[in-house]
PDB file of N, CA and C in Angstrom:
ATOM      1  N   UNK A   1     -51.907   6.115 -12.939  1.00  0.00           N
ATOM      2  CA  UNK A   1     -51.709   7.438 -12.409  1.00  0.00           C
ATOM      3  C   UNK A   1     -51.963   7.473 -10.905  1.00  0.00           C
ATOM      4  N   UNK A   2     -52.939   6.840 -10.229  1.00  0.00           N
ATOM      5  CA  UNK A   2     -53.633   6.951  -9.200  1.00  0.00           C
ATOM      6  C   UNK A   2     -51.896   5.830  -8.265  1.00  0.00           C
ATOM      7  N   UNK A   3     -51.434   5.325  -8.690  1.00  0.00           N
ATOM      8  CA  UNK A   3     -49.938   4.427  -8.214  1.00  0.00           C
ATOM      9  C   UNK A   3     -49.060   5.507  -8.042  1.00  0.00           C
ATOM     10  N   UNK A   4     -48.982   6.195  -8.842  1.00  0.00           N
ATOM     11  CA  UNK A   4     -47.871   7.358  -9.232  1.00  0.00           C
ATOM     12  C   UNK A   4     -48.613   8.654  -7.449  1.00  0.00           C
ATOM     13  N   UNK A   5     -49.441   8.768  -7.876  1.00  0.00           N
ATOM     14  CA  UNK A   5     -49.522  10.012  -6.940  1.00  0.00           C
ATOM     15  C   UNK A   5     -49.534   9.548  -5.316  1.00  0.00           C
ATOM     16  N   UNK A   6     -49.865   7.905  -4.859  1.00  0.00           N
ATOM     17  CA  UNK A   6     -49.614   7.684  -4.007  1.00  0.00           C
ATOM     18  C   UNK A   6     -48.367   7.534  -3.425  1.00  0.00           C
ATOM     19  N   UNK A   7     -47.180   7.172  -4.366  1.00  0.00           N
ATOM     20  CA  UNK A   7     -45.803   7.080  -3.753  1.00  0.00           C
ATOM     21  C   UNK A   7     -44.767   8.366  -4.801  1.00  0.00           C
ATOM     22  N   UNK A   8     -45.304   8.990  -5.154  1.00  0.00           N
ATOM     23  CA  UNK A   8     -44.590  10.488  -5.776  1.00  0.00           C
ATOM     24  C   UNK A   8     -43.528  10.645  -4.512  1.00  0.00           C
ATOM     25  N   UNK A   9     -43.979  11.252  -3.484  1.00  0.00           N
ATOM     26  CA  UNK A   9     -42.459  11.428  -2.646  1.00  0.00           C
ATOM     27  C   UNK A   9     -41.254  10.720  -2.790  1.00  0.00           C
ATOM     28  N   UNK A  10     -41.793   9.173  -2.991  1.00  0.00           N
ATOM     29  CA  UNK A  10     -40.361   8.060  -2.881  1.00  0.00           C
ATOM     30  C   UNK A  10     -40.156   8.129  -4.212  1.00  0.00           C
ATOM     31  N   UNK A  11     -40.810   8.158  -5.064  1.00  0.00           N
ATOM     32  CA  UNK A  11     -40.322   8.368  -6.725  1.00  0.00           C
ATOM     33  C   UNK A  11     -39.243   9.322  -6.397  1.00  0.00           C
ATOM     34  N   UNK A  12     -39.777  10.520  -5.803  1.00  0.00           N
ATOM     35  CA  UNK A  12     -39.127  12.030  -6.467  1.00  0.00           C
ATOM     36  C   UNK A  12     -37.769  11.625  -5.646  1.00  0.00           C
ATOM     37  N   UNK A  13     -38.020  11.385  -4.199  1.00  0.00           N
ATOM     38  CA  UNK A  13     -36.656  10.817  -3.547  1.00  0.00           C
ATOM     39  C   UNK A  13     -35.722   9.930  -4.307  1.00  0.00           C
ATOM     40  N   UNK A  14     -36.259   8.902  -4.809  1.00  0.00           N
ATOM     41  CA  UNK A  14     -35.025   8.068  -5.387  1.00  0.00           C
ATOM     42  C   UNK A  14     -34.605   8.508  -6.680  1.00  0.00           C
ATOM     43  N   UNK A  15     -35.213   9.607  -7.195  1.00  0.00           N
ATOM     44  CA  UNK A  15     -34.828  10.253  -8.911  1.00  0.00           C
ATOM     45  C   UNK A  15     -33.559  11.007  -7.987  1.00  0.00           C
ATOM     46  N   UNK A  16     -34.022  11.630  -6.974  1.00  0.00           N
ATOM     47  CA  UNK A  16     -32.832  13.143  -6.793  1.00  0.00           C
ATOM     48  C   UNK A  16     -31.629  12.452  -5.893  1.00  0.00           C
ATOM     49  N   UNK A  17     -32.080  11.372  -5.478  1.00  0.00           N
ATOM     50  CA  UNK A  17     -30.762  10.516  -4.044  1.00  0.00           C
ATOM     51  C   UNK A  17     -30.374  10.000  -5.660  1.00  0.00           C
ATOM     52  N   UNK A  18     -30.405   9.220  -7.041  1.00  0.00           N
ATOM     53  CA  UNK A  18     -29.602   9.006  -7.886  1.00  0.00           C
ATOM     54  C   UNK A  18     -28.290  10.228  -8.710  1.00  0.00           C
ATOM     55  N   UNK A  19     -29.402  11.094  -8.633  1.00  0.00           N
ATOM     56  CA  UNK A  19     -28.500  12.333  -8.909  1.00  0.00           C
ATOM     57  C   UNK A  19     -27.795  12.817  -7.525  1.00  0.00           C
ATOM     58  N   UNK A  20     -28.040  12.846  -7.239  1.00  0.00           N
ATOM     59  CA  UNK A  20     -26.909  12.883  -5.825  1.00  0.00           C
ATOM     60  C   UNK A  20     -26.184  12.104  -5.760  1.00  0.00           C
ATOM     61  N   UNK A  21     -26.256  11.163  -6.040  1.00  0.00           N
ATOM     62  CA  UNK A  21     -25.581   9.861  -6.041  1.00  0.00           C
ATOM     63  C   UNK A  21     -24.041  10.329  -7.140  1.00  0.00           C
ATOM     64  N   UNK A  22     -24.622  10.876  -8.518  1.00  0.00           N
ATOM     65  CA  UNK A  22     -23.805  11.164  -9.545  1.00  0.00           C
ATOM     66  C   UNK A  22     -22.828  12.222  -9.282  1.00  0.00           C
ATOM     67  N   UNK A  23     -23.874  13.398  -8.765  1.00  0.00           N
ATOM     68  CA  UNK A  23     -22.846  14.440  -8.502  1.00  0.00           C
ATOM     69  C   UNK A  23     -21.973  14.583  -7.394  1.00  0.00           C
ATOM     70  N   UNK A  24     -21.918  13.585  -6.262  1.00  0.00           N
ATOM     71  CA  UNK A  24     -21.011  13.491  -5.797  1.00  0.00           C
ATOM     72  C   UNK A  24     -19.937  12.158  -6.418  1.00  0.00           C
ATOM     73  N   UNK A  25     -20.297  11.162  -6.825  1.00  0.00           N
ATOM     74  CA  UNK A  25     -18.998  10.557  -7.764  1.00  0.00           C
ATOM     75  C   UNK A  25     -18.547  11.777  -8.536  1.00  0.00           C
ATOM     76  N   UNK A  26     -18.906  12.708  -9.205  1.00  0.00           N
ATOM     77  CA  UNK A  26     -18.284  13.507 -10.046  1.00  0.00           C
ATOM     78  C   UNK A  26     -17.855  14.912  -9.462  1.00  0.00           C
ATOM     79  N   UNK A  27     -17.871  15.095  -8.386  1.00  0.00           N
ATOM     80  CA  UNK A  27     -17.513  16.127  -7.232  1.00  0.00           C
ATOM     81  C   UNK A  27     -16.215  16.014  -6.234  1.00  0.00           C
ATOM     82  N   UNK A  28     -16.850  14.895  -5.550  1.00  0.00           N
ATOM     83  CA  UNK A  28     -15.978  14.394  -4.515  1.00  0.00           C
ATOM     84  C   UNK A  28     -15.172  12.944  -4.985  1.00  0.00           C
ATOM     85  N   UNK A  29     -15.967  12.004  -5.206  1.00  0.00           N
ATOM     86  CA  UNK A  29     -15.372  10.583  -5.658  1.00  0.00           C
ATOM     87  C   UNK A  29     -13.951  10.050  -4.643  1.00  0.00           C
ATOM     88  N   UNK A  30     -13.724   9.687  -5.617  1.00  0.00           N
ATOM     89  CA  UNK A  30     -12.290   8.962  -4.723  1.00  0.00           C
ATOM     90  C   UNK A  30     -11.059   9.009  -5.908  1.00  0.00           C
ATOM     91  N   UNK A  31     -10.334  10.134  -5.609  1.00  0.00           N
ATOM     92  CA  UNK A  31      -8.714   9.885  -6.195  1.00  0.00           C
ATOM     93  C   UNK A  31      -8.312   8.989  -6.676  1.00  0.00           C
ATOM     94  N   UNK A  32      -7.737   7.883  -5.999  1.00  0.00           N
ATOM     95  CA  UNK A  32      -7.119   6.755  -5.839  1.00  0.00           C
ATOM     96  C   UNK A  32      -7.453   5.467  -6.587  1.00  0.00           C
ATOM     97  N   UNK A  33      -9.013   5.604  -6.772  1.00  0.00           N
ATOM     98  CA  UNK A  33      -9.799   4.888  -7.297  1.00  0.00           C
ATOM     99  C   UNK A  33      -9.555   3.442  -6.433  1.00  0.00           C
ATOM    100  N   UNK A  34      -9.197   3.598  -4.815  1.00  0.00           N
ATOM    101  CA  UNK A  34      -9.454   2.235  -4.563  1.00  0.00           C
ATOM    102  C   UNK A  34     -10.518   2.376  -3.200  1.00  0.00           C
ATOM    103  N   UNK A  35     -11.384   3.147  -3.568  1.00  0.00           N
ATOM    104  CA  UNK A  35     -12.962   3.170  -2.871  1.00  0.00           C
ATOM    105  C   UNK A  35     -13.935   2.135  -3.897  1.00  0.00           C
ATOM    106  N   UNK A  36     -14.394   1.055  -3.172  1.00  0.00           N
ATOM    107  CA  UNK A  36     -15.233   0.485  -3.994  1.00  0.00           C
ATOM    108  C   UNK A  36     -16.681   1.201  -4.366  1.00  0.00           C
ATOM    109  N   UNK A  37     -16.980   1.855  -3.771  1.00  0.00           N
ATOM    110  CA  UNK A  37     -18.441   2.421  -4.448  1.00  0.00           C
ATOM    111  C   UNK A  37     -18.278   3.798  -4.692  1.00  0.00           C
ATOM    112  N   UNK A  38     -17.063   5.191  -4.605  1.00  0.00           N
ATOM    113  CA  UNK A  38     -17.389   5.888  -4.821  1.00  0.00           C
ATOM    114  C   UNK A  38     -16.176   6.169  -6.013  1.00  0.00           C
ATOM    115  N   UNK A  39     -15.683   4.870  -6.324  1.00  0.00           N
ATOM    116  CA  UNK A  39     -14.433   5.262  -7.223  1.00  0.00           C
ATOM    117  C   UNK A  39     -15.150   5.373  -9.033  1.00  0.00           C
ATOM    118  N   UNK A  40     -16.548   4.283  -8.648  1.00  0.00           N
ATOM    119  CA  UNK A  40     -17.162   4.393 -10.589  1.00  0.00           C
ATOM    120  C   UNK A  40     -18.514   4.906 -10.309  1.00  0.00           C
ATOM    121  N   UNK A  41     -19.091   5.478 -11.387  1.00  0.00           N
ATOM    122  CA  UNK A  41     -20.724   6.113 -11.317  1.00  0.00           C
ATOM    123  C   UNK A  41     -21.400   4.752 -11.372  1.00  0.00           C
ATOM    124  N   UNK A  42     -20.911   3.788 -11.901  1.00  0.00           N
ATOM    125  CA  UNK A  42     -22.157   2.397 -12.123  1.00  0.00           C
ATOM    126  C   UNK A  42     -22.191   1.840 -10.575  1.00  0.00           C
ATOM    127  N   UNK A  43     -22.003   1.977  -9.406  1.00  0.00           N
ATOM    128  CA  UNK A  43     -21.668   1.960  -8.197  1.00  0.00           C
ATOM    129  C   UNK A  43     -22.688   2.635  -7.174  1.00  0.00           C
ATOM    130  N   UNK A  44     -22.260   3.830  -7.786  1.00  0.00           N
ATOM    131  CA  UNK A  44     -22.379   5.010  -7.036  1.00  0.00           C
ATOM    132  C   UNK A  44     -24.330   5.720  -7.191  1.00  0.00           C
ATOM    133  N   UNK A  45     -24.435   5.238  -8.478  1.00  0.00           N
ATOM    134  CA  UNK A  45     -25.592   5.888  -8.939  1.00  0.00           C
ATOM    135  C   UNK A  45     -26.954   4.747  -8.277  1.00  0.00           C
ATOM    136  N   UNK A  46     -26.570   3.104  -8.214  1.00  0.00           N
ATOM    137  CA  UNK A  46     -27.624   2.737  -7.300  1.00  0.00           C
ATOM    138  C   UNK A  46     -27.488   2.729  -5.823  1.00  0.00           C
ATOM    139  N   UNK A  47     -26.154   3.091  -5.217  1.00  0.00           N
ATOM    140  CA  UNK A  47     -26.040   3.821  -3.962  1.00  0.00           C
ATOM    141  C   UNK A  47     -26.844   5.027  -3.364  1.00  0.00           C
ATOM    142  N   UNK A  48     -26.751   5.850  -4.192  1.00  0.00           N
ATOM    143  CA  UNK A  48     -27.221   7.176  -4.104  1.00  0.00           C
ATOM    144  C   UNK A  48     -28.762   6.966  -4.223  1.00  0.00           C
ATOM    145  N   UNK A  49     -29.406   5.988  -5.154  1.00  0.00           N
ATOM    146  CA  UNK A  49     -31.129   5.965  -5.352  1.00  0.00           C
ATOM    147  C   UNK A  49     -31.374   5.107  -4.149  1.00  0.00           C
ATOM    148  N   UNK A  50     -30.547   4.059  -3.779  1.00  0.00           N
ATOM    149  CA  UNK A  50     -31.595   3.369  -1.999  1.00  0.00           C
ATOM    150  C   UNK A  50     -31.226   4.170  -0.989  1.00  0.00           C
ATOM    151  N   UNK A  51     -30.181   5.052  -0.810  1.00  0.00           N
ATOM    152  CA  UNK A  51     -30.547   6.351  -0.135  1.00  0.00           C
ATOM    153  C   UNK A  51     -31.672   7.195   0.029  1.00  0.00           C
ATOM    154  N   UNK A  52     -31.746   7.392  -1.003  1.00  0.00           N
ATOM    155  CA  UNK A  52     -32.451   8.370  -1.588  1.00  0.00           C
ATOM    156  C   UNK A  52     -33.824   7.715  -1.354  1.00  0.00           C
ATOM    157  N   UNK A  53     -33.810   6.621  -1.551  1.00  0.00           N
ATOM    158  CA  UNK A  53     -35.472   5.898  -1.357  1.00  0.00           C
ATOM    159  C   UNK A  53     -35.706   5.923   0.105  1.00  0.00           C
ATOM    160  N   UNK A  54     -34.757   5.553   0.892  1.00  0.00           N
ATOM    161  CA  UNK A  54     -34.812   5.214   1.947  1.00  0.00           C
ATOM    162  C   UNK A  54     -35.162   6.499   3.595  1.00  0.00           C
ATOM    163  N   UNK A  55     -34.368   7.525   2.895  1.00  0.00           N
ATOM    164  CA  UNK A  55     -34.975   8.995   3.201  1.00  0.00           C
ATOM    165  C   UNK A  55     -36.129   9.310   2.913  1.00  0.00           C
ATOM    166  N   UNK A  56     -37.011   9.004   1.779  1.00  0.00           N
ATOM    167  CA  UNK A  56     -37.756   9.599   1.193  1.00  0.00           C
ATOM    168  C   UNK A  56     -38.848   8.885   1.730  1.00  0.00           C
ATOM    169  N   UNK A  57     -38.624   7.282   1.827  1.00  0.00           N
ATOM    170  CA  UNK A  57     -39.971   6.385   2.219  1.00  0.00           C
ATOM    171  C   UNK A  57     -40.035   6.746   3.849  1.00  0.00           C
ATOM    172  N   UNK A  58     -38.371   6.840   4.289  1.00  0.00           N
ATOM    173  CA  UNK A  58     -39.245   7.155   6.197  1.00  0.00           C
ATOM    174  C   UNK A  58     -39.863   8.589   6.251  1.00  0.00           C
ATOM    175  N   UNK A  59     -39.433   9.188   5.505  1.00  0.00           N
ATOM    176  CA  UNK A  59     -40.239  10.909   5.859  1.00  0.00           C
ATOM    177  C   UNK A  59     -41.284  10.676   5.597  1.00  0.00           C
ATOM    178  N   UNK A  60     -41.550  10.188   4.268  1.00  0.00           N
ATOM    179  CA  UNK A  60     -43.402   9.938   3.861  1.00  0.00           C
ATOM    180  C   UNK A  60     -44.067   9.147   4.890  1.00  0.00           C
ATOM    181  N   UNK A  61     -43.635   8.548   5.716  1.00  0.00           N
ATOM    182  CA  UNK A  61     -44.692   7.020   6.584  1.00  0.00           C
ATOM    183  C   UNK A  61     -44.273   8.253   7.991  1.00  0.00           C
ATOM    184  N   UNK A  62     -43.650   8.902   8.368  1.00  0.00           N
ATOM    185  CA  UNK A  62     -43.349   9.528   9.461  1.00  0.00           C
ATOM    186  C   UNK A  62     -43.995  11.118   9.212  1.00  0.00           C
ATOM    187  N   UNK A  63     -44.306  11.372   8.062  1.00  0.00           N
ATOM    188  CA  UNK A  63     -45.527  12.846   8.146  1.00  0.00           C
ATOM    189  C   UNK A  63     -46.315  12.022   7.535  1.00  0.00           C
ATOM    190  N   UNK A  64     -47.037  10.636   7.054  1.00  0.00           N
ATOM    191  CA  UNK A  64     -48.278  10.025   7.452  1.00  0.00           C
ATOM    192  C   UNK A  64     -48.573   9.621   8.656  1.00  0.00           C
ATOM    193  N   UNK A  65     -47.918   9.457   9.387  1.00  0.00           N
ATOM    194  CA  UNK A  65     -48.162   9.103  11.199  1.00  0.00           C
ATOM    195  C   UNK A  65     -49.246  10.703  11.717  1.00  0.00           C
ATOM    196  N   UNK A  66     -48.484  11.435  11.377  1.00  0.00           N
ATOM    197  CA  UNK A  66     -48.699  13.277  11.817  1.00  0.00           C
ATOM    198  C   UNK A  66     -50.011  13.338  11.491  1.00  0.00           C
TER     199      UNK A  66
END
């Protein structure tokens, strides 16, 4: 538990950058289907979570600086 509450921000970031990840393959995506990462969700959905981590881990280390 005491693991969990130290990196909760980057958890919660890479749960919601995966769903982001989804709802734009299923929003926007690609027509054509010749976009390599936004044409399938199996693509798209670990796209969207190292986003999502990656937002989430610099905000947390950048309002721990503060």
């Amino acid at each position: 538990m005491k693991m969990f509450s130290a990196h909760k921000w980057v958890i919660v970031g890479t749960v919601l950058g995966g769903l982001a990840g989804l709802v734009y393959w299923k929003e926007v995506g690609c027509v054509t289907g010749t976009c390599p990462i936004k044409s399938n969700w199996q693509a798209m959905l670990p796209y969207g979570m190292a986003m999502g981590y990656l937002v989430s881990d610099f905000a947390a280390s950048f309002l721990k600086r503060k």
